[in-house]
Protein backbone atom coordinates (compact mmCIF):
# COMPACT_ATOMS: atom_id res chain seq x y z
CA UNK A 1 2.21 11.30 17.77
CA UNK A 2 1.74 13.29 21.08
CA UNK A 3 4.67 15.24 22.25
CA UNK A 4 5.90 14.45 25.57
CA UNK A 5 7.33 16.12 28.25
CA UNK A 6 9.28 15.01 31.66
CA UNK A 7 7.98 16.89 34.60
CA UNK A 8 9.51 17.31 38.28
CA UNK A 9 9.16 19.27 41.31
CA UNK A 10 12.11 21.59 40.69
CA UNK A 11 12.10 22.26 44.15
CA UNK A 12 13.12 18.62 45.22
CA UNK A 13 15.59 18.57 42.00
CA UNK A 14 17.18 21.68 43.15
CA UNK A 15 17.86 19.75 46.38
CA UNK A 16 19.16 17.17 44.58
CA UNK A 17 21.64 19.43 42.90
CA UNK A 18 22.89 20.98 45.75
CA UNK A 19 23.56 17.26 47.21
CA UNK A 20 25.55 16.28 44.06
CA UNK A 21 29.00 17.75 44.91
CA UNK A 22 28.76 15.92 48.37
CA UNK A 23 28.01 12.36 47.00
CA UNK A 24 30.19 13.48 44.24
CA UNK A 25 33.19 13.80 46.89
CA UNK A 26 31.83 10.92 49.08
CA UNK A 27 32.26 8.82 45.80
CA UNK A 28 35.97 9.81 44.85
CA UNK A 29 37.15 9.57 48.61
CA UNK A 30 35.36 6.08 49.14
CA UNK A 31 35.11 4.47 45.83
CA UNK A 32 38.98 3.02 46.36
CA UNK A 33 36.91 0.46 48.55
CA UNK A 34 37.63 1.97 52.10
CA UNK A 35 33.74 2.17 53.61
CA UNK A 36 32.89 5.59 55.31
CA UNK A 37 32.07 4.82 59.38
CA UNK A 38 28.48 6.18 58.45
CA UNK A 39 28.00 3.05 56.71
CA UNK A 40 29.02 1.05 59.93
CA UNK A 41 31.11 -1.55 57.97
CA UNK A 42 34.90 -1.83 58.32
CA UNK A 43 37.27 -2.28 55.36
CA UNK A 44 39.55 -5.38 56.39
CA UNK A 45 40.73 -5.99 52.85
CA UNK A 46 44.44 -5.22 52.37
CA UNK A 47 46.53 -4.33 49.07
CA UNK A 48 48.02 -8.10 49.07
CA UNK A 49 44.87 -9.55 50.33
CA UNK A 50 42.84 -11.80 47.22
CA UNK A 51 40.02 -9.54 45.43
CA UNK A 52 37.18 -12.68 46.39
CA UNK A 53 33.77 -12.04 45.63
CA UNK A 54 33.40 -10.45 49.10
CA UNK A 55 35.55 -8.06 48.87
CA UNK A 56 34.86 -7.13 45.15
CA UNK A 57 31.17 -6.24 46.50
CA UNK A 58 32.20 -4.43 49.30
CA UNK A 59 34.10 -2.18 47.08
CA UNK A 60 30.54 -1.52 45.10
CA UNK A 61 28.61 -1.21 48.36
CA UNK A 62 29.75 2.62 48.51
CA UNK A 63 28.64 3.25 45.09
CA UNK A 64 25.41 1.70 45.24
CA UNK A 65 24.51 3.30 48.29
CA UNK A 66 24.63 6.84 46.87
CA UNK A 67 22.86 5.61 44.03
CA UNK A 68 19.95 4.41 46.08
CA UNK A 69 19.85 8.12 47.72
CA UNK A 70 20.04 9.86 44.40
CA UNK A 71 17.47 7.79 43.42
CA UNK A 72 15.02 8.43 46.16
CA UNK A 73 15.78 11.68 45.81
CA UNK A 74 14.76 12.23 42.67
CA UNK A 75 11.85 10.03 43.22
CA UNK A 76 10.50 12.69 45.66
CA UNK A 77 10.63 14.94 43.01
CA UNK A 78 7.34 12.90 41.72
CA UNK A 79 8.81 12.81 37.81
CA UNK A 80 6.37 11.91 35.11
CA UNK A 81 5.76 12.27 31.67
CA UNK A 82 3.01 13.98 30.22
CA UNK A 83 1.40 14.25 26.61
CA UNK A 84 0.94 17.56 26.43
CA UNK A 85 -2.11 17.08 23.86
CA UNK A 86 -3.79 15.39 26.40
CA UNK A 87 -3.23 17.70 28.80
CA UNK A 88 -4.02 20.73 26.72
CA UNK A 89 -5.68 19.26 23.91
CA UNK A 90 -7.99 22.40 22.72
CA UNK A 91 -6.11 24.65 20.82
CA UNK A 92 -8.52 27.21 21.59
CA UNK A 93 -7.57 27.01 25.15
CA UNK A 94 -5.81 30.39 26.05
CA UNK A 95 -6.46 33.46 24.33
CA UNK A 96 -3.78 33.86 22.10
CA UNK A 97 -5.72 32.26 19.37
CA UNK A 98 -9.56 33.03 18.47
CA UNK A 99 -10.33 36.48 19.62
CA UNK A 100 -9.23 38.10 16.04
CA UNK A 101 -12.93 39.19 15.79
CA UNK A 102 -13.38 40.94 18.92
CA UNK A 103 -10.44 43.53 17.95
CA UNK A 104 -10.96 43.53 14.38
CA UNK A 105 -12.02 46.85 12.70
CA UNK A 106 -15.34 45.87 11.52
CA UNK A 107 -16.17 43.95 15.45
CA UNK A 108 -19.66 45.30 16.46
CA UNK A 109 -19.34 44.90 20.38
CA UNK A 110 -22.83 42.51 20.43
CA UNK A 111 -25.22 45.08 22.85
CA UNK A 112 -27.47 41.89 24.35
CA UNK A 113 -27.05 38.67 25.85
CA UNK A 114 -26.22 36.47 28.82
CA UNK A 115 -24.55 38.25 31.99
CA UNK A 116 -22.33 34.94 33.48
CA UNK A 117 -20.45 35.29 36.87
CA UNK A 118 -17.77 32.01 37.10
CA UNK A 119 -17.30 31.49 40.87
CA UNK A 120 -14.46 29.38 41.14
CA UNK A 121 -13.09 27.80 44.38
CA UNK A 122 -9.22 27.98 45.58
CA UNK A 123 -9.10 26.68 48.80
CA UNK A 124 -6.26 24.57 49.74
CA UNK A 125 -8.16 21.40 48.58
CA UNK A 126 -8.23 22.66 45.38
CA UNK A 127 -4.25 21.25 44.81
CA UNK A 128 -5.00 17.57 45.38
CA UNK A 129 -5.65 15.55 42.00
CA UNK A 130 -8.21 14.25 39.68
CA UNK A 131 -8.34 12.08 36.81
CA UNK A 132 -9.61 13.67 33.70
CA UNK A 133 -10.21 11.83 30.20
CA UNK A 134 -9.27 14.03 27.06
CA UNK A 135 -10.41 13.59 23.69
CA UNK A 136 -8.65 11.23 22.65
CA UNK A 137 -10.01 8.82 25.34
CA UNK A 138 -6.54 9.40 27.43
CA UNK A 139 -6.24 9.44 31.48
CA UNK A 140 -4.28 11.77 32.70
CA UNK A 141 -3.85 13.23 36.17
CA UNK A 142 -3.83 17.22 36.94
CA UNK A 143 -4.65 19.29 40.12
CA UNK A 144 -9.04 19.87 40.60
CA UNK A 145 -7.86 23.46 39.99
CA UNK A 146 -5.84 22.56 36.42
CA UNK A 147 -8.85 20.35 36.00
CA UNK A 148 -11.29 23.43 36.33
CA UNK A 149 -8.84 26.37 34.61
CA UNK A 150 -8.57 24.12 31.66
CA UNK A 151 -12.79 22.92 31.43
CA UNK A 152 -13.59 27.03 32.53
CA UNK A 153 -11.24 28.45 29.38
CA UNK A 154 -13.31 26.07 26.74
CA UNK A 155 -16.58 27.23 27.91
CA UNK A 156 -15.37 30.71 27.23
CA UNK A 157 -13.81 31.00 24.52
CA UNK A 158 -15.24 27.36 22.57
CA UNK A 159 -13.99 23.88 22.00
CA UNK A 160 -14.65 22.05 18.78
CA UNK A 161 -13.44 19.35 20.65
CA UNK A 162 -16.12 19.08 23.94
CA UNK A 163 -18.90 20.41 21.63
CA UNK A 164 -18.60 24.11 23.34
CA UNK A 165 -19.64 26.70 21.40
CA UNK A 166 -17.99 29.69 23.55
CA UNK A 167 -19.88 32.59 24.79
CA UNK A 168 -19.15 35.30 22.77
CA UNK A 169 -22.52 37.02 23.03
CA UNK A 170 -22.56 37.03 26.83
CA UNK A 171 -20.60 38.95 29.68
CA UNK A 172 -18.31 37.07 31.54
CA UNK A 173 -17.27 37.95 35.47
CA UNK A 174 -15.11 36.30 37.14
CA UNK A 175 -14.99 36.05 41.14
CA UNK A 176 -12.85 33.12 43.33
CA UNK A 177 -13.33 32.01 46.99
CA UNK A 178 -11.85 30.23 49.90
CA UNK A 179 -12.12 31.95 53.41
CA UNK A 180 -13.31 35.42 51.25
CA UNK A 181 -14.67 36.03 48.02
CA UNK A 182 -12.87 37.87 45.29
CA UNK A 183 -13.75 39.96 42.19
CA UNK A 184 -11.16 39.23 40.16
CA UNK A 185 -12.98 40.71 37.21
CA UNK A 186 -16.30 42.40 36.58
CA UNK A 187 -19.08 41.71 33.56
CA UNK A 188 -17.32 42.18 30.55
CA UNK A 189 -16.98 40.94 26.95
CA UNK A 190 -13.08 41.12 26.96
CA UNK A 191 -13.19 37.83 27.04
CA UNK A 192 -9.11 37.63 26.55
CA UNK A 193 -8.60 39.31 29.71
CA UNK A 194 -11.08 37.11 31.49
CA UNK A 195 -9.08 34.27 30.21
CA UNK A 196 -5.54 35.40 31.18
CA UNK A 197 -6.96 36.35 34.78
CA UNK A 198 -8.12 32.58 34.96
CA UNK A 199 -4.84 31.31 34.04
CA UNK A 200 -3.13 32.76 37.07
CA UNK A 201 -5.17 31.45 39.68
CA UNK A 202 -3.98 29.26 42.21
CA UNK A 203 -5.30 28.06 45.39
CA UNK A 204 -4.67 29.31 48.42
CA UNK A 205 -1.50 29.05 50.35
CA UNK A 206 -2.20 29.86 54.32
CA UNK A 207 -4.59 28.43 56.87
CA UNK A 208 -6.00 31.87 57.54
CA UNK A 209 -6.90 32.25 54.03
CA UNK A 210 -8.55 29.16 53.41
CA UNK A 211 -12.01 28.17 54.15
CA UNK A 212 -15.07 27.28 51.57
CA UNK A 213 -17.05 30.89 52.23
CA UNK A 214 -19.91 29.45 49.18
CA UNK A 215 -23.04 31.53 50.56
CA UNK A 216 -20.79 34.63 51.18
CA UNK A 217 -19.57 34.08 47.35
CA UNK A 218 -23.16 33.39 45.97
CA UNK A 219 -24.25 36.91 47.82
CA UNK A 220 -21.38 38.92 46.79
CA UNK A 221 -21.90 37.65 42.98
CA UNK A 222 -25.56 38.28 43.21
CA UNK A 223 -24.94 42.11 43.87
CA UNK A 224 -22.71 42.67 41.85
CA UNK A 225 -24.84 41.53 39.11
CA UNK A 226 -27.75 43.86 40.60
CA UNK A 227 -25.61 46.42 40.63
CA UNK A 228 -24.83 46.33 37.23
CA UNK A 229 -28.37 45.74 36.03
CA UNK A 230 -29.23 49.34 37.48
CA UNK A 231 -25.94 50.52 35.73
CA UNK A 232 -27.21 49.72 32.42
CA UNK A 233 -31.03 51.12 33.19
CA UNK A 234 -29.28 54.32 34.15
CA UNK A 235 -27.15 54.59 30.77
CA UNK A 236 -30.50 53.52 29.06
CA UNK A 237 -32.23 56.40 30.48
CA UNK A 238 -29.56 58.91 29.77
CA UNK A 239 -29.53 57.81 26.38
CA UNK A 240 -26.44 56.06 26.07
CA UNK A 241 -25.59 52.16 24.94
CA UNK A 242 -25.78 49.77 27.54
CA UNK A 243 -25.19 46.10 27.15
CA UNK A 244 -28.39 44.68 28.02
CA UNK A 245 -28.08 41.32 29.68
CA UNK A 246 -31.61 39.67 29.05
CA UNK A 247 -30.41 36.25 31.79
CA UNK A 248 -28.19 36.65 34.40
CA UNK A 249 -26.11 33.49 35.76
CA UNK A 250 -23.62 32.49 38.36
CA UNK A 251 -21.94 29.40 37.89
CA UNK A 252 -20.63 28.21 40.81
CA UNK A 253 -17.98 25.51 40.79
CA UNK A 254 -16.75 23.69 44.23
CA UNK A 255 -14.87 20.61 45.61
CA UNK A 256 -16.17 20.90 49.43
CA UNK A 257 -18.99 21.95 51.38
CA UNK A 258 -19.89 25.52 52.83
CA UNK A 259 -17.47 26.17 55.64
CA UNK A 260 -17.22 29.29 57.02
CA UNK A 261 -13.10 29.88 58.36
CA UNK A 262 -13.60 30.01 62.26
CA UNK A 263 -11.47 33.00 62.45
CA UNK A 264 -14.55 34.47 60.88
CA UNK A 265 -17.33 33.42 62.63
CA UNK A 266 -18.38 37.15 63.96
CA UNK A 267 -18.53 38.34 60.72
CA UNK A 268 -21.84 38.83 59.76
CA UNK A 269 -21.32 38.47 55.97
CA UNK A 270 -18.67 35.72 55.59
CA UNK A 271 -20.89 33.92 57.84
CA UNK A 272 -23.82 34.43 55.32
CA UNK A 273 -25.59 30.59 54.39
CA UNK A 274 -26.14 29.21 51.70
CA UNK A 275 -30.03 29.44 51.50
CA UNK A 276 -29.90 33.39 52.50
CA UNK A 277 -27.71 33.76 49.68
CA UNK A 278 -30.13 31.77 47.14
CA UNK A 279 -32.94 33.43 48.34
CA UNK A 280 -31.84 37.06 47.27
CA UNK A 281 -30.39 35.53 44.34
CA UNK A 282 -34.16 34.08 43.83
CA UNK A 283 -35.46 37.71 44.13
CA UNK A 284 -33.18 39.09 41.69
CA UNK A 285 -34.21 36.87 38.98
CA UNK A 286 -30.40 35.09 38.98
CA UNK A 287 -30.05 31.48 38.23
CA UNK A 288 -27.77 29.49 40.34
CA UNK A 289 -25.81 26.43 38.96
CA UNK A 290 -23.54 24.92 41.54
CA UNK A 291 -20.98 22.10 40.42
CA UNK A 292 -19.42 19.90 43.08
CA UNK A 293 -15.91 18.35 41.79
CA UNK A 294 -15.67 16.17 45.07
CA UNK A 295 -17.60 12.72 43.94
CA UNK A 296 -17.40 11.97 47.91
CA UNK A 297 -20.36 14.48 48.20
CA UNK A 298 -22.70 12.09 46.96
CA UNK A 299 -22.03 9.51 50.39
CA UNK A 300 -24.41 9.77 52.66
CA UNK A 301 -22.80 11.33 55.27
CA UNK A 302 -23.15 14.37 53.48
CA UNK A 303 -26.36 14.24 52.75
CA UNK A 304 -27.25 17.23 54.52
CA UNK A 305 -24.83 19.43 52.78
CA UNK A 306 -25.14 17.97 49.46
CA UNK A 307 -29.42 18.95 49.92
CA UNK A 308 -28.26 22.58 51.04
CA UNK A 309 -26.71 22.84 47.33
CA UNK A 310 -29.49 21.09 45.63
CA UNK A 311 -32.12 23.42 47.27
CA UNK A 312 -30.12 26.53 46.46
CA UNK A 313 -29.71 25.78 42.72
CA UNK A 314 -33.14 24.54 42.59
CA UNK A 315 -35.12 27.43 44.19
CA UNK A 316 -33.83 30.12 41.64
CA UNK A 317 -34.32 27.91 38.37
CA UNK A 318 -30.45 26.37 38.27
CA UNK A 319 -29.21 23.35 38.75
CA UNK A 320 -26.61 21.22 41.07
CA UNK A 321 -24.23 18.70 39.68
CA UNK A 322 -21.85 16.46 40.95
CA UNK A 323 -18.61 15.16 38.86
CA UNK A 324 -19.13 11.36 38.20
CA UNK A 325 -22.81 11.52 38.90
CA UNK A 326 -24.22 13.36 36.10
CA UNK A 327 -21.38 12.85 33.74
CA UNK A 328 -17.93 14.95 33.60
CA UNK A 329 -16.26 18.26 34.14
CA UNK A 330 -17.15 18.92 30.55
CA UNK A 331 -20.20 17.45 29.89
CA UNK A 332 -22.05 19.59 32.76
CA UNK A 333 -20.44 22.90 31.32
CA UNK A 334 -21.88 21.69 28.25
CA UNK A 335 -25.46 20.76 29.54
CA UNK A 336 -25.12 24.47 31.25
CA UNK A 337 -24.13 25.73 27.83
CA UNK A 338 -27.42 24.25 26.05
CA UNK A 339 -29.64 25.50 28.68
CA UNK A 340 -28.60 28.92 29.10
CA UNK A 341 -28.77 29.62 25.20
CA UNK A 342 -32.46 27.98 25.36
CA UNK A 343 -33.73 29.75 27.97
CA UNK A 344 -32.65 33.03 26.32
CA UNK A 345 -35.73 35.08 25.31
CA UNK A 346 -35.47 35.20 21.07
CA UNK A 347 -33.39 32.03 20.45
């Protein structure tokens, strides 16, 4: 059977805790029946005067008052329980587990494959909640950014469960974005340290960070990845090993539309579109898969933004998806999964 856990905003229940002593004191000095003048009742009972009905739930009134505001209270704390093995079913989630062959003595560091860049957004809107189904067929309700940390890890590192595989051929970069874009870590095959890096982050907290910079975050990504192709060509020449990365990728995963922060609308990068940034990702022979968590994209009110995407993932081989349109979180890291191991040259 699942294990479950209660969870609360500790903030709120830290409030609550520091209003205990007072109802604690309100209830000793009011529970003799005498009603405090906040409640705007009098007391008109006497010691000699009959206990009736009336009077008996008078006397409670105090009592049941302070339960009603420990109770709201604690209802703003939003408690729930949640089965943790729905939550965090994989056990091959975090990278405490799995990676014994990459530091093993006899690990060959593999010298070709795919070079991946995960673009992950953390804007603000990344806190509000989705509904995602585990394995077991169970509904339970995290944060898009949970949603995407959790989905991200088992395309990593592999999950028996979702029918990953795990990557442990390819590079892996990481980069985030709201009003800027981030390198939070380069192409690499320590795949552990990718994963720990991806478990701390968090969307953004203040307006002036926040924004949806995607073409400024597809551009950045897409030199980065140049640059590193000429790093390698460079070892090559001098004679040295050099990871060769045969396919180079940037998975881009969203829940809004480009939006450029208006504090930065000078700026002649963060202002960079979305097709400008495809294009040079076209000439650099980079795919581009973008995945929209927001199922409102599809409306047609967005139509215009939700073709901007399409055309961008389109024009340099890649795809665009949208959560609830062409299946789940999981199932489009998985169809991305099976295409970029097909499309490899040699497999």
């Amino acid at each position: 059977m699942p294990a479950m856990t209660f969870h609360i905003d500790w903030l709120i229940s830290l409030s609550a805790a520091l209003l205990a002593p007072g109802l604690y004191w309100t209830l000793l000095r009011y529970g003799n029946g005498r009603l405090p003048l906040w409640l705007g009742v009098s007391d008109l009972s006497m010691p000699s005067t009959p206990r009736t009905l009336r009077v008996r739930i008078r006397t409670l009134l105090p009592r049941f008052m302070i339960s009603i505001v420990a109770l709201l209270v604690i209802a703003a704390g939003d408690p729930h329980i949640l089965f943790e093995t729905d939550r965090f079913e994989d056990e091959d989630l975090w990278p405490d587990e799995g990676l014994e062959e990459q530091v093993s003595d006899t690990y060959t560091p593999p010298t070709e494959g795919i070079a991946i860049y995960l673009v992950l957004d953390q804007s603000g809107s990344m806190r509000e909640e989705m509904m995602m189904t585990t394995e077991t067929g169970r509904r339970v309700r995290m944060t898009r950014m949970d949603a995407l940390k959790q989905v991200t890890a088992q395309f990593i590192k592999g999950s028996r469960h979702v029918g990953l595989e795990g990557r442990r051929q390819d590079q892996i970069g990481l980069v985030s974005f709201a009003r800027v874009a981030q390198v939070l870590v380069p192409l690499t095959l320590d795949h552990g340290y990718v994963l720990q890096t991806l478990s701390q982050l968090n969307p953004v907290e203040r307006r002036e960070e926040d924004g949806t910079a995607i073409g400024y975050a597809i551009l950045k990504t897409a030199h980065l990845i140049t640059a590193s192709k000429h790093f390698a060509q460079d070892l090559i020449q001098e004679g040295k090993p050099a990871y060769m990365a045969k396919s180079q990728v940037i998975i881009l995963v969203t829940d809004g539309v480009a939006y450029t922060n208006p504090l930065d609308q000078d700026h002649p990068l963060r202002t960079t579109s979305v097709a400008d940034a495809a294009a040079y990702a076209q000439e650099q022979g980079i795919r581009l898969y973008i995945i929209n968590i927001e199922p409102a994209i599809g409306m047609v009110r967005y139509a215009n933004d939700r073709d901007i995407l399409l055309q961008a993932a389109d024009r340099t081989g890649g795809k665009f998806y949208i959560v609830g349109q062409q299946g789940s979180l999981e199932e489009i890291y998985a169809d991305i999964d099976t295409l970029e191991r097909s499309q490899l040259p040699g497999t």
